[in-house]
Protein backbone atom coordinates (compact mmCIF):
# COMPACT_ATOMS: atom_id res chain seq x y z
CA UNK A 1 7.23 -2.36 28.90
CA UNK A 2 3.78 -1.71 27.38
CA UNK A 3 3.82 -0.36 24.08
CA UNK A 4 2.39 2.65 23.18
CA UNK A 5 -0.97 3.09 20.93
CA UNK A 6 -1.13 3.83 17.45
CA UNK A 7 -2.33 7.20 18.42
CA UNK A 8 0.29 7.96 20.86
CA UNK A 9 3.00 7.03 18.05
CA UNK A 10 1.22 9.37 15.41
CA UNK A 11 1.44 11.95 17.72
CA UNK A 12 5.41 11.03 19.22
CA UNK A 13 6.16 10.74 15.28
CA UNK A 14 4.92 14.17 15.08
CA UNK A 15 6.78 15.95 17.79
CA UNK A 16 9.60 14.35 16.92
CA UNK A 17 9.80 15.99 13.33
CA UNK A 18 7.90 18.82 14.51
CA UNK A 19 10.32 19.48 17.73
CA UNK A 20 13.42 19.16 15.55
CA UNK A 21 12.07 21.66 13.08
CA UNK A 22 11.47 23.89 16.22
CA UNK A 23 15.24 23.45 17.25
CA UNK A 24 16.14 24.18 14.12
CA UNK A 25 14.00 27.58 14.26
CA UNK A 26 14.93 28.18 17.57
CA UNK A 27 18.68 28.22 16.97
CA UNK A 28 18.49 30.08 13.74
CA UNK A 29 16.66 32.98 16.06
CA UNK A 30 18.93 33.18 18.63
CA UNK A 31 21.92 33.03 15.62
CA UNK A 32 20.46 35.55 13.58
CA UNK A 33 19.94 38.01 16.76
CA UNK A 34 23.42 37.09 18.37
CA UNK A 35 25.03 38.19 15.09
CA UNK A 36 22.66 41.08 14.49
CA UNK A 37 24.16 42.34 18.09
CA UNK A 38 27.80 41.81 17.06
CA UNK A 39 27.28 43.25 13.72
CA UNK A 40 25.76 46.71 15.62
CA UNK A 41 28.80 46.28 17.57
CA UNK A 42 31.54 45.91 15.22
CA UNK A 43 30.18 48.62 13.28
CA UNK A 44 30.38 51.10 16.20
CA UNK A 45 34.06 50.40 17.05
CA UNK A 46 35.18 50.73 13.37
CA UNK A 47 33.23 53.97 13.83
CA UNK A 48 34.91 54.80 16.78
CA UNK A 49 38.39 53.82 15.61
CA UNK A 50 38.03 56.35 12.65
CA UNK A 51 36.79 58.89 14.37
CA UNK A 52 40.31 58.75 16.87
CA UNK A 53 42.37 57.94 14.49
CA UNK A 54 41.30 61.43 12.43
CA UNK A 55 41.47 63.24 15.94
CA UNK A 56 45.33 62.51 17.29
CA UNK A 57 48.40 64.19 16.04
CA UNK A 58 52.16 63.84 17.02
CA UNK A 59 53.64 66.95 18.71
CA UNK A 60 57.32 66.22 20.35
CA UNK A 61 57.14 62.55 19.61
CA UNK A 62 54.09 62.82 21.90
CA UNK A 63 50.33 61.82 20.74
CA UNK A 64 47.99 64.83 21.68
CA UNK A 65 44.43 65.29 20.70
CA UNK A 66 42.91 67.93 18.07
CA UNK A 67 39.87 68.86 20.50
CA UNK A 68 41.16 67.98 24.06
CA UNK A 69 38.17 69.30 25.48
CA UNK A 70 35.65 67.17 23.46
CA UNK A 71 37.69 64.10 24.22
CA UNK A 72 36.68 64.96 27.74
CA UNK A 73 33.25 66.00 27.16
CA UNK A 74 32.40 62.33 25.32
CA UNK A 75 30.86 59.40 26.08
CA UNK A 76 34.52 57.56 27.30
CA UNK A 77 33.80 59.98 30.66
CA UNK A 78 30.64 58.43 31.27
CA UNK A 79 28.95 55.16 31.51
CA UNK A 80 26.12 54.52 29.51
CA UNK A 81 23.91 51.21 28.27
CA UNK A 82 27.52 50.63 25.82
CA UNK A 83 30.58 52.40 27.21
CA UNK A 84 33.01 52.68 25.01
CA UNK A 85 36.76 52.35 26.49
CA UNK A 86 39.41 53.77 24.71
CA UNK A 87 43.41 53.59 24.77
CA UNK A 88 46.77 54.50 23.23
CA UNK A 89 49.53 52.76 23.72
CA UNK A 90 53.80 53.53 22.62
CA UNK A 91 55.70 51.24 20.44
CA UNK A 92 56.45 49.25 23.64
CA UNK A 93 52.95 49.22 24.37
CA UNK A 94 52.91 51.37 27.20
CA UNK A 95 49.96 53.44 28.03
CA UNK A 96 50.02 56.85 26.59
CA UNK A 97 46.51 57.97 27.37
CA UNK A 98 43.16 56.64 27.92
CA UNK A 99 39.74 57.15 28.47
CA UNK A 100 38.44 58.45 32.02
CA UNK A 101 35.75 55.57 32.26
CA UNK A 102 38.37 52.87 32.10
CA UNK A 103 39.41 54.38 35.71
CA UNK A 104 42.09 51.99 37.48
CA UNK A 105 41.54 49.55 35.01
CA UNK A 106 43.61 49.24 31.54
CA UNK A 107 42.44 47.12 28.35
CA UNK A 108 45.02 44.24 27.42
CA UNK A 109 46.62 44.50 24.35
CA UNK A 110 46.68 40.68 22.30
CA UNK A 111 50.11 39.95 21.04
CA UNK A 112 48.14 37.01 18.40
CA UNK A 113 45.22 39.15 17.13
CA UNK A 114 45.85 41.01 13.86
CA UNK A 115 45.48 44.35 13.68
CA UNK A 116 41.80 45.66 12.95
CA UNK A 117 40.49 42.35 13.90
CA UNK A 118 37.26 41.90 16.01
CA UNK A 119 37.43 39.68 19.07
CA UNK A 120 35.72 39.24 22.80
CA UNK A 121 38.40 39.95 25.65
CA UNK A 122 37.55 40.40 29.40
CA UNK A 123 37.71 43.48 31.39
CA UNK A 124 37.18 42.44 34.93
CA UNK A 125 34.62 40.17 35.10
CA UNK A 126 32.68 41.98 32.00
CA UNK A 127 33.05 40.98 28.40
CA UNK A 128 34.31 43.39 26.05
CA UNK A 129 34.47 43.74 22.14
CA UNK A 130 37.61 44.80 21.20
CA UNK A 131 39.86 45.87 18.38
CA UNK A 132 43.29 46.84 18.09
CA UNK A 133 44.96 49.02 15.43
CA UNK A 134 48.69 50.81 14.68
CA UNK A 135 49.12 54.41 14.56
CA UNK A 136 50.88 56.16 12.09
CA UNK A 137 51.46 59.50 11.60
CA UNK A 138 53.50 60.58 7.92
CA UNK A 139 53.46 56.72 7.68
CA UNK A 140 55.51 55.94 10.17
CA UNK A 141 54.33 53.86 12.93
CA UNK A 142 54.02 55.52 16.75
CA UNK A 143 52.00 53.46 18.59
CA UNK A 144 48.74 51.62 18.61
CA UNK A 145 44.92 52.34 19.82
CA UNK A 146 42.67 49.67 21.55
CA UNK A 147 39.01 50.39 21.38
CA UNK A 148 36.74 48.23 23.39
CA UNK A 149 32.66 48.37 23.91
CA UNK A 150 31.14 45.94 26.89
CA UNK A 151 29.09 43.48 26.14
CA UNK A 152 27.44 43.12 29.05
CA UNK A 153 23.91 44.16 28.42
CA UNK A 154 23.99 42.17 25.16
CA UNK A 155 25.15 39.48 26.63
CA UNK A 156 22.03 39.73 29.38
CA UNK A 157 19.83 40.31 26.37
CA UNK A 158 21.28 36.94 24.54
CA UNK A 159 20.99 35.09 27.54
CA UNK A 160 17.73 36.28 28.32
CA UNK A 161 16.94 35.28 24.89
CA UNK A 162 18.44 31.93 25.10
CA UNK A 163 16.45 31.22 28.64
CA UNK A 164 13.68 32.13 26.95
CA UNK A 165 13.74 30.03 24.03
CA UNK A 166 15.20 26.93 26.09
CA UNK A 167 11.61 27.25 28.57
CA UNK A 168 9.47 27.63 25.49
CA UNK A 169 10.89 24.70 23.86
CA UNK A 170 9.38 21.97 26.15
CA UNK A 171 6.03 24.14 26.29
CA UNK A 172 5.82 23.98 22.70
CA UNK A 173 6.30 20.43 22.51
CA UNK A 174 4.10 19.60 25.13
CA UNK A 175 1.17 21.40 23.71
CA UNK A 176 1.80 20.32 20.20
CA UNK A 177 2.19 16.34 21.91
CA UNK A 178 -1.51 16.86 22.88
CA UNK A 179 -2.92 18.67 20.08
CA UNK A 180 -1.49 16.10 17.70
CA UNK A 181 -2.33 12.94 20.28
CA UNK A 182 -6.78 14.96 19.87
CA UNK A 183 -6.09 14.98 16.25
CA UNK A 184 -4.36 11.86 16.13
CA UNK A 185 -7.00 10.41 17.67
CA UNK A 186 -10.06 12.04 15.63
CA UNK A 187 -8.09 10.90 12.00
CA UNK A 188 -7.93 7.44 13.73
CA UNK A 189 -11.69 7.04 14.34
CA UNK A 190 -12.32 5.19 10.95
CA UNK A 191 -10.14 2.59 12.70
CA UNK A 192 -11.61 2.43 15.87
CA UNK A 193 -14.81 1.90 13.36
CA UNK A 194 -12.83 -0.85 11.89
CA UNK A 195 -11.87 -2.72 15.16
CA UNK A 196 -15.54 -2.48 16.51
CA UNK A 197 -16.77 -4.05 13.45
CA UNK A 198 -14.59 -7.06 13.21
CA UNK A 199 -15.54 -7.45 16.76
CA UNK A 200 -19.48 -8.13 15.96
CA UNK A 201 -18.23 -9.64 12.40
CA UNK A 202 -18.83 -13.72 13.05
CA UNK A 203 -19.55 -16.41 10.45
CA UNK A 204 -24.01 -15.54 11.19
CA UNK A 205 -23.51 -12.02 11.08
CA UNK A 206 -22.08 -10.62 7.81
CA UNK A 207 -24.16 -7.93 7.28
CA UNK A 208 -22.34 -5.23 9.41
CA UNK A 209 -19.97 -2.79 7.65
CA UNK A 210 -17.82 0.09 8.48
CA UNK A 211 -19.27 3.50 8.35
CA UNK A 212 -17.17 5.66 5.40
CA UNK A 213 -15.64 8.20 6.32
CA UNK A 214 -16.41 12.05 4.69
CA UNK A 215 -12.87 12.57 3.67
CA UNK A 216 -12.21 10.53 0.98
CA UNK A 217 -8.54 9.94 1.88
CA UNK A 218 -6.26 6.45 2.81
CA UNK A 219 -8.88 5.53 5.85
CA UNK A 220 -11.70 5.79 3.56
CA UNK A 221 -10.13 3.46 0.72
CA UNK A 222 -9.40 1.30 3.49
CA UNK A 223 -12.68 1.35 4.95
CA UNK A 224 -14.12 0.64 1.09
CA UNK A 225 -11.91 -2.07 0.58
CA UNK A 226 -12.50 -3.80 3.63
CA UNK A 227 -16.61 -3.70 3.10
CA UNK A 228 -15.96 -4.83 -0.56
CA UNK A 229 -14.13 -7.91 1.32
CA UNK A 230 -16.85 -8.71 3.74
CA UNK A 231 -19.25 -8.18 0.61
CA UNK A 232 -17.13 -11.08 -1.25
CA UNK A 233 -16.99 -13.54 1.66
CA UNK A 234 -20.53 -13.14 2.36
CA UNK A 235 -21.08 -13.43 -1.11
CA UNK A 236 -19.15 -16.77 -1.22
CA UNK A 237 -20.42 -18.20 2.63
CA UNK A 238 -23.63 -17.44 0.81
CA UNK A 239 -22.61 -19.40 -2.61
CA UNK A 240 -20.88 -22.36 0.05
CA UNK A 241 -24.25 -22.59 1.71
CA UNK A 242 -26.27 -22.59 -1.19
CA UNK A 243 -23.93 -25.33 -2.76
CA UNK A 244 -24.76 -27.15 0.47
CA UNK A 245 -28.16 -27.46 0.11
CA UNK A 246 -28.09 -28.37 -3.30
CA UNK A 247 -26.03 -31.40 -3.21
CA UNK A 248 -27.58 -32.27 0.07
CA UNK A 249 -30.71 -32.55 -2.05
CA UNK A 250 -28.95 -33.83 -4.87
CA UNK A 251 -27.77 -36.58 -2.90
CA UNK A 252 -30.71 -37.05 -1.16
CA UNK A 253 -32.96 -37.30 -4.18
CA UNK A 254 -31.76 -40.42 -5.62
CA UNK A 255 -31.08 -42.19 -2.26
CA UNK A 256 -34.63 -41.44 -2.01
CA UNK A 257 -35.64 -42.61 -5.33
CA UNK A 258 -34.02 -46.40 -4.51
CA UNK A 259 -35.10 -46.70 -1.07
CA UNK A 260 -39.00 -45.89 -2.06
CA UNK A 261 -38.14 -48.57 -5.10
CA UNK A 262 -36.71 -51.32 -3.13
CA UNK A 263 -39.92 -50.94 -0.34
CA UNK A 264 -42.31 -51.38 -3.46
CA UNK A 265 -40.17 -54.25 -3.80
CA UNK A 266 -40.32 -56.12 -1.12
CA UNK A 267 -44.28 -55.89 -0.06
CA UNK A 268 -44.98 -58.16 -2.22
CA UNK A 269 -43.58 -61.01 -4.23
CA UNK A 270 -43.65 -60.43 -8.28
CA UNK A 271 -42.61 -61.74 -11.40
CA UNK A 272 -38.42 -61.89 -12.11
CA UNK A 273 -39.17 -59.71 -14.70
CA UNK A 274 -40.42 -57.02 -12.35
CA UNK A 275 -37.63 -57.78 -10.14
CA UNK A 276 -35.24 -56.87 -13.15
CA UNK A 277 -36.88 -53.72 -13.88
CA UNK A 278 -36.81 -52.10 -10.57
CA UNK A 279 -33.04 -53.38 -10.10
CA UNK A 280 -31.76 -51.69 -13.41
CA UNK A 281 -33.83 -48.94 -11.86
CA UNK A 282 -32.18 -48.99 -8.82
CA UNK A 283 -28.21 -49.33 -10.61
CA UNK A 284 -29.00 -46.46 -12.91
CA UNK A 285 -30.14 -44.04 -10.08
CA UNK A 286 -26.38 -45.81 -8.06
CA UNK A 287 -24.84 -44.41 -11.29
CA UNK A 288 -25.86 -41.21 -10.92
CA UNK A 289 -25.42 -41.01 -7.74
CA UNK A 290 -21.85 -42.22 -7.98
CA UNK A 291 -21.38 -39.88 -10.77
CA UNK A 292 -22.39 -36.51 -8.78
CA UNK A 293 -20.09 -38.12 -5.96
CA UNK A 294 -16.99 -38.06 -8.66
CA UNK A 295 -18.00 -34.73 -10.05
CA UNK A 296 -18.41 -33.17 -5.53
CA UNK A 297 -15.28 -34.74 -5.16
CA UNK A 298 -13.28 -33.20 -8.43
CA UNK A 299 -14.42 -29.61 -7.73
CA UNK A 300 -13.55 -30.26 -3.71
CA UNK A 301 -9.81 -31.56 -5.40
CA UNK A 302 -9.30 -28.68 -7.69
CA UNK A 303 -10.93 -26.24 -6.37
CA UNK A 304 -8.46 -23.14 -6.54
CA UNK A 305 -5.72 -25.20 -6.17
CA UNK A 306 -2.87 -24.34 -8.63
CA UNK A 307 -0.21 -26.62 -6.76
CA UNK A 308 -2.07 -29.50 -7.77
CA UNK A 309 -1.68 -29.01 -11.46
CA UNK A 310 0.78 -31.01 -13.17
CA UNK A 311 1.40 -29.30 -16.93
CA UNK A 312 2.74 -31.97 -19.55
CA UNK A 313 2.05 -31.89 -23.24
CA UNK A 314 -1.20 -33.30 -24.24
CA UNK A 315 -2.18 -34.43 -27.36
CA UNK A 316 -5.76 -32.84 -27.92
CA UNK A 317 -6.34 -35.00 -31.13
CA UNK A 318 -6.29 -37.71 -29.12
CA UNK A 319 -7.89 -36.69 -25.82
CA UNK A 320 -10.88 -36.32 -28.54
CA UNK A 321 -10.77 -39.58 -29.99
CA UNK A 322 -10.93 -41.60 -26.44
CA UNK A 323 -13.75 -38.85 -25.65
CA UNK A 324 -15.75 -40.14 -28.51
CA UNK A 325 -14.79 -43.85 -27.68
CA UNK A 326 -16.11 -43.55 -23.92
CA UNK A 327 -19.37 -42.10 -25.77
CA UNK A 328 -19.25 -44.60 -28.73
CA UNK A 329 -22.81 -46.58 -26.86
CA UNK A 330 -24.49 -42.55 -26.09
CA UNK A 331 -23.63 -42.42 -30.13
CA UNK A 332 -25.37 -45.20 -31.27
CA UNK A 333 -28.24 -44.85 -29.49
CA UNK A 334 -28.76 -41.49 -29.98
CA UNK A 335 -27.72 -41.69 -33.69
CA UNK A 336 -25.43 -38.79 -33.53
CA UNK A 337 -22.89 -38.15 -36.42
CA UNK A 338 -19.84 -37.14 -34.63
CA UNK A 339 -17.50 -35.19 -37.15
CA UNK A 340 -13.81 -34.38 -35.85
CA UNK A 341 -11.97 -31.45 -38.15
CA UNK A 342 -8.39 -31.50 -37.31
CA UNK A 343 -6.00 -31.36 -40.44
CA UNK A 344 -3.10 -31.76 -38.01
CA UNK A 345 -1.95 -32.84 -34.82
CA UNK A 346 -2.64 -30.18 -31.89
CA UNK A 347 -1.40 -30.35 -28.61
CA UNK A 348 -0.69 -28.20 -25.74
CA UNK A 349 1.30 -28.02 -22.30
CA UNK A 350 -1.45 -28.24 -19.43
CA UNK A 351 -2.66 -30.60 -17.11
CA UNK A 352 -3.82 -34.04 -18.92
CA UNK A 353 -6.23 -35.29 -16.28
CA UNK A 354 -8.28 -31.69 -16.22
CA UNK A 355 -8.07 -31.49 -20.02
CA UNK A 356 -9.62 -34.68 -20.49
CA UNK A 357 -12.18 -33.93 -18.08
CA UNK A 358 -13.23 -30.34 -19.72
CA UNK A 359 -12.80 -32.15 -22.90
CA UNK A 360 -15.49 -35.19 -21.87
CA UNK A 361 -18.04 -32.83 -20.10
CA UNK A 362 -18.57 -31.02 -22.95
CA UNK A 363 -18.35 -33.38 -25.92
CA UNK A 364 -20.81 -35.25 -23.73
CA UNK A 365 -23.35 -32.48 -23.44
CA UNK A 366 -23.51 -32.25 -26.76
CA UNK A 367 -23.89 -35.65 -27.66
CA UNK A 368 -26.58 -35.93 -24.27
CA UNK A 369 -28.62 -33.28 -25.67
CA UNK A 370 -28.28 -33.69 -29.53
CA UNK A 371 -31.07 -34.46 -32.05
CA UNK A 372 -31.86 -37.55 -33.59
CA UNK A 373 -29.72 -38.20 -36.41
CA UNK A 374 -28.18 -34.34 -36.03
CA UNK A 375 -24.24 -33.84 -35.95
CA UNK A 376 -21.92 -32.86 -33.77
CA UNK A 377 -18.36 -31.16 -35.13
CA UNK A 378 -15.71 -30.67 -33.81
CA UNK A 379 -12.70 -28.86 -35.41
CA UNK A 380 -9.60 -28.04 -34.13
CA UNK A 381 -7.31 -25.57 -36.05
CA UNK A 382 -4.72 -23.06 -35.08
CA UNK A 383 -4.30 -19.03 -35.14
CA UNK A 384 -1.61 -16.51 -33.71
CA UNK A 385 -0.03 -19.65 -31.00
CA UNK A 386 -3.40 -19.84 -30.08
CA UNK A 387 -5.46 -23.51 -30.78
CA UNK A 388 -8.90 -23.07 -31.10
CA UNK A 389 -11.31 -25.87 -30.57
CA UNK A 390 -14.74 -25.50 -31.54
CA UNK A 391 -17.81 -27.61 -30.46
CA UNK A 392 -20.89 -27.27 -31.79
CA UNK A 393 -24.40 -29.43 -32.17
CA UNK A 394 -27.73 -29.47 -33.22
CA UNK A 395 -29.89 -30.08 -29.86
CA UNK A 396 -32.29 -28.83 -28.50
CA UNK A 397 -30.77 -25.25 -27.09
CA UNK A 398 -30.54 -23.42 -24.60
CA UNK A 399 -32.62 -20.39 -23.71
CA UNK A 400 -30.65 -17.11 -23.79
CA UNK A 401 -31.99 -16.28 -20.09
CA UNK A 402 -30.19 -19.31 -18.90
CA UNK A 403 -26.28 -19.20 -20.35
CA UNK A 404 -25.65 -17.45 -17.53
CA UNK A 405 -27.19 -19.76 -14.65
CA UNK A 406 -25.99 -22.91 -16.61
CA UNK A 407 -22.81 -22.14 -15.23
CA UNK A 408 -23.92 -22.00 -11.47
CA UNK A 409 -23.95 -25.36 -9.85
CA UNK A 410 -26.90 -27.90 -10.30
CA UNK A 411 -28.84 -25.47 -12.63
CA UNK A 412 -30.21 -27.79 -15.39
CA UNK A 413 -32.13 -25.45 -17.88
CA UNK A 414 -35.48 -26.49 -18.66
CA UNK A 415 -35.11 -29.99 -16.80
CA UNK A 416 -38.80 -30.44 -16.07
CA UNK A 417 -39.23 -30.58 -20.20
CA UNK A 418 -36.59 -32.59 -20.46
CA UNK A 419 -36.68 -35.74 -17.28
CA UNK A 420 -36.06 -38.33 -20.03
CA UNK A 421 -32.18 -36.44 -20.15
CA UNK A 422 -30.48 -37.00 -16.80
CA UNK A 423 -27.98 -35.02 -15.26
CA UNK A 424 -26.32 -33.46 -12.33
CA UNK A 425 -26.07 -30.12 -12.92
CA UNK A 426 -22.13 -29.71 -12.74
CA UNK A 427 -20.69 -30.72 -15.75
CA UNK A 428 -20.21 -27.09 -17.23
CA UNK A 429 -19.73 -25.53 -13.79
CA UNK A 430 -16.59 -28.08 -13.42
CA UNK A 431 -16.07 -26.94 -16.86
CA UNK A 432 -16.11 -22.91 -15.92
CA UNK A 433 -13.96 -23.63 -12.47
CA UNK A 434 -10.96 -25.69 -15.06
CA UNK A 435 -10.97 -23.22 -17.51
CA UNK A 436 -10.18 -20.50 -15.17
CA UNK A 437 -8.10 -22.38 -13.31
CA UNK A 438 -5.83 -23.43 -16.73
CA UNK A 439 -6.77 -19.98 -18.29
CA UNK A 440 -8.13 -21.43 -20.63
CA UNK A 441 -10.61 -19.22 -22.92
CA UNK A 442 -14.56 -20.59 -22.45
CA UNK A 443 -17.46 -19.16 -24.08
CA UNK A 444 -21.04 -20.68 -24.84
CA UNK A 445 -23.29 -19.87 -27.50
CA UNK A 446 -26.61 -21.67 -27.91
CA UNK A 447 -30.00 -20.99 -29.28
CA UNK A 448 -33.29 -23.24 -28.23
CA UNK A 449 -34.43 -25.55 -31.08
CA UNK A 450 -30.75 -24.88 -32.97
CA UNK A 451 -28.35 -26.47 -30.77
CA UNK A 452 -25.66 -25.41 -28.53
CA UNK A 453 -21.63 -23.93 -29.54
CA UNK A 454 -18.76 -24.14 -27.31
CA UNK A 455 -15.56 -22.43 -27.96
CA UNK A 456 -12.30 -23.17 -26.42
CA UNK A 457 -9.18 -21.30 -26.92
CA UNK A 458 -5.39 -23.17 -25.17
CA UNK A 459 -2.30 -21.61 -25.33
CA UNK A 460 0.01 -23.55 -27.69
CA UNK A 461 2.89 -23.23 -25.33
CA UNK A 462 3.41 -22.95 -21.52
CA UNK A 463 4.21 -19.08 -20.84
CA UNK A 464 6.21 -20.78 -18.04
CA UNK A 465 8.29 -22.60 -19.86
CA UNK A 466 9.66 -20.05 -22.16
């Protein structure tokens, strides 16, 4: 069975509630007219039982009329749109006397209706109102008088009514099916937008986006928040191919450098001493290389990848110390004073292997970039469950235009002044991506020809584990 559109649910939705409501009306019409009839009705018997019950008398134990001659001249010797049949019957509920328009025909008399109460009877094959009261005359009882009024021509005007309603019913609901399927269909368009835009949407062509709608309602937020997705991956294909390119030509670049040094190489013979210097050459550009390789590969690990983190309680203190020990050659030659302020032992709950690695990266920077014979501190020290570490040296700075870019990938501010310091590029960018990723707190503060601050803030316990 094929299932029905989205627009031919709205608008089946729609009837539905819509054609119950219309019931609903339609019932309470016919109800409200149907008892509006009976109420007209009822009122005219108890009208017309008053009226005969002020107009007989006894005379001989025999009930005779005040006005004989109006009783004949009224409506009971006619019939009219409502005749009204009247009758008087003895103690043993014979017929005394009754009106001329009731002809051959006498009205039943209900042995389980109460007197005075209001009830539909038959007379032939009409439908009469009826009531039946006692008579009493001095207050004793003499007989009883049945008043009845046909309800045949309300009954034609109820069913009339009720034929009416019942063909209007399915009119109704067919015309409101198809003005809610148009509308339906029009309050849908943004979607029909939506579909035709994924369709033409491939990894190439990012730059189509839905058309807003003019109401600003649910469609339109959807519309919004689907272009402000597309805007994010195209944003981030954009960033992936960028990336691309970069480490292609990162890569490339000192592939490049060792091939053009081993041709020189071998074109001619030289001196073992040459030989030497072109090999150390060559193993310090396989170090780099190696070392952008490990630094591809750790953002390709971690990248966004929460299951992989494995939270244990690290010892900051010494994550520092082995830091400085990895660096202890870098801090000789560059005759850097490392100072560590801790005046207790700090640790935290994270992962060990990516807080040694933010850690390294950055106490590295700052020993790469320091001064001669400048310092580098850094303090721990703790405030509100909070431990702050706090890294700061005196090199050469970086240029307030590029804190921002430093933390894109392969950006190296002011390299070209700088060959003699070598570097890939992704050491604070891995930094940036593990900090977010351990929500951890990051900022960098520098200032050329000063040197360079880097603030880190860890939780002191694991929310989780609480």
């Amino acid at each position: 069975m094929t299932s029905l559109s989205f627009k031919d649910r709205i608008a089946l939705n729609y009837i539905v509630g819509t054609g119950l409501l219309v019931l609903a009306v339609f019932s309470a019409i016919y109800f409200i007219v149907k008892l509006t009839v009976y109420n007209h009705i009822d009122e005219n018997l108890n009208i017309e039982v008053q009226d005969h019950l002020r107009e007989i008398k006894i005379e001989k134990g025999r009930v005779v009329f005040m006005d004989a001659e109006e009783w004949e001249e009224r409506e009971h010797n006619s019939v009219d749109v409502n005749p009204v049949f009247v009758q008087f019957l003895d103690l043993n509920k014979k017929i005394i006397e009754k009106s001329p328009n009731l002809k051959n025909e006498k009205l039943v008399f209900h042995e389980n209706k109460d007197h005075f109460q209001l009830f539909d009877a038959q007379l032939l094959d009409n439908k009469i109102r009826q009531i039946q009261v006692p008579l009493h005359v001095h207050s004793k009882k003499v007989g009883y008088l049945i008043i009845a009024m046909s309800l045949s021509d309300s009954s034609k005007v109820l069913d009339n009514l009720m034929d009416t309603l019942l063909i209007t019913f399915p009119i109704i609901l067919l015309i409101l099916f198809f003005l809610a399927r148009f509308y339906a269909g029009r309050s849908i368009k943004p979607i029909n937008n939506i579909i035709q835009t994924s369709k033409i949407i491939t990894k190439d062509n990012l730059k189509a986006r839905i058309p807003l709608p003019k109401t600003r309602d649910e469609l339109f937020v959807l519309s919004k928040t689907i272009n402000n997705l597309l805007n994010r991956i195209e944003d981030a294909i954009e960033r992936e191919k960028q990336f691309t390119s970069d480490a292609s030509h990162e890569l490339r670049t000192p592939l490049t450098v060792i091939k053009g040094t081993l041709e020189v190489l071998i074109r001619k013979p030289r001196d073992n001493k040459e030989y030497e210097e072109k090999i150390n050459y060559c193993i310090n550009e396989v170090d780099h290389l190696n070392s952008l390789v490990d630094q591809l590969l750790m953002m390709a690990r971690f990248e966004n990848q929460k299951q992989n983190i494995l939270k244990e309680k690290v010892y900051l203190n010494a994550v520092v110390l082995d830091v400085l020990k990895l660096n202890t050659e870098k801090i000789k030659v560059g005759k850097v004073n490392v100072i560590l302020d801790a005046s207790e032992e700090f640790y935290i709950y994270s992962d060990n292997y990516l807080a040694v690695t933010i850690l390294r990266n950055i106490i590295s920077n700052a020993i790469k970039y320091s001064k001669p014979d400048s310092e580098v501190r850094i303090s721990l020290s703790r405030e509100n469950e909070k431990i702050i570490c706090n890294i700061s040296d005196q090199g050469i700075g970086i240029a307030k235009k590029d804190l921002e870019s430093i933390l894109n990938p392969f950006f190296r501010s002011d390299s070209l002044n700088h060959s003699e310091i070598k570097g890939t590029g992704l050491g604070l960018f891995i930094v940036k991506r593990m900090t977010d990723l351990l929500k951890i707190k990051f900022k960098i503060e520098s200032e050329i020809g000063i040197g360079t601050r880097v603030l880190l803030v860890f939780d002191e316990y694991d929310n989780s584990l609480k």
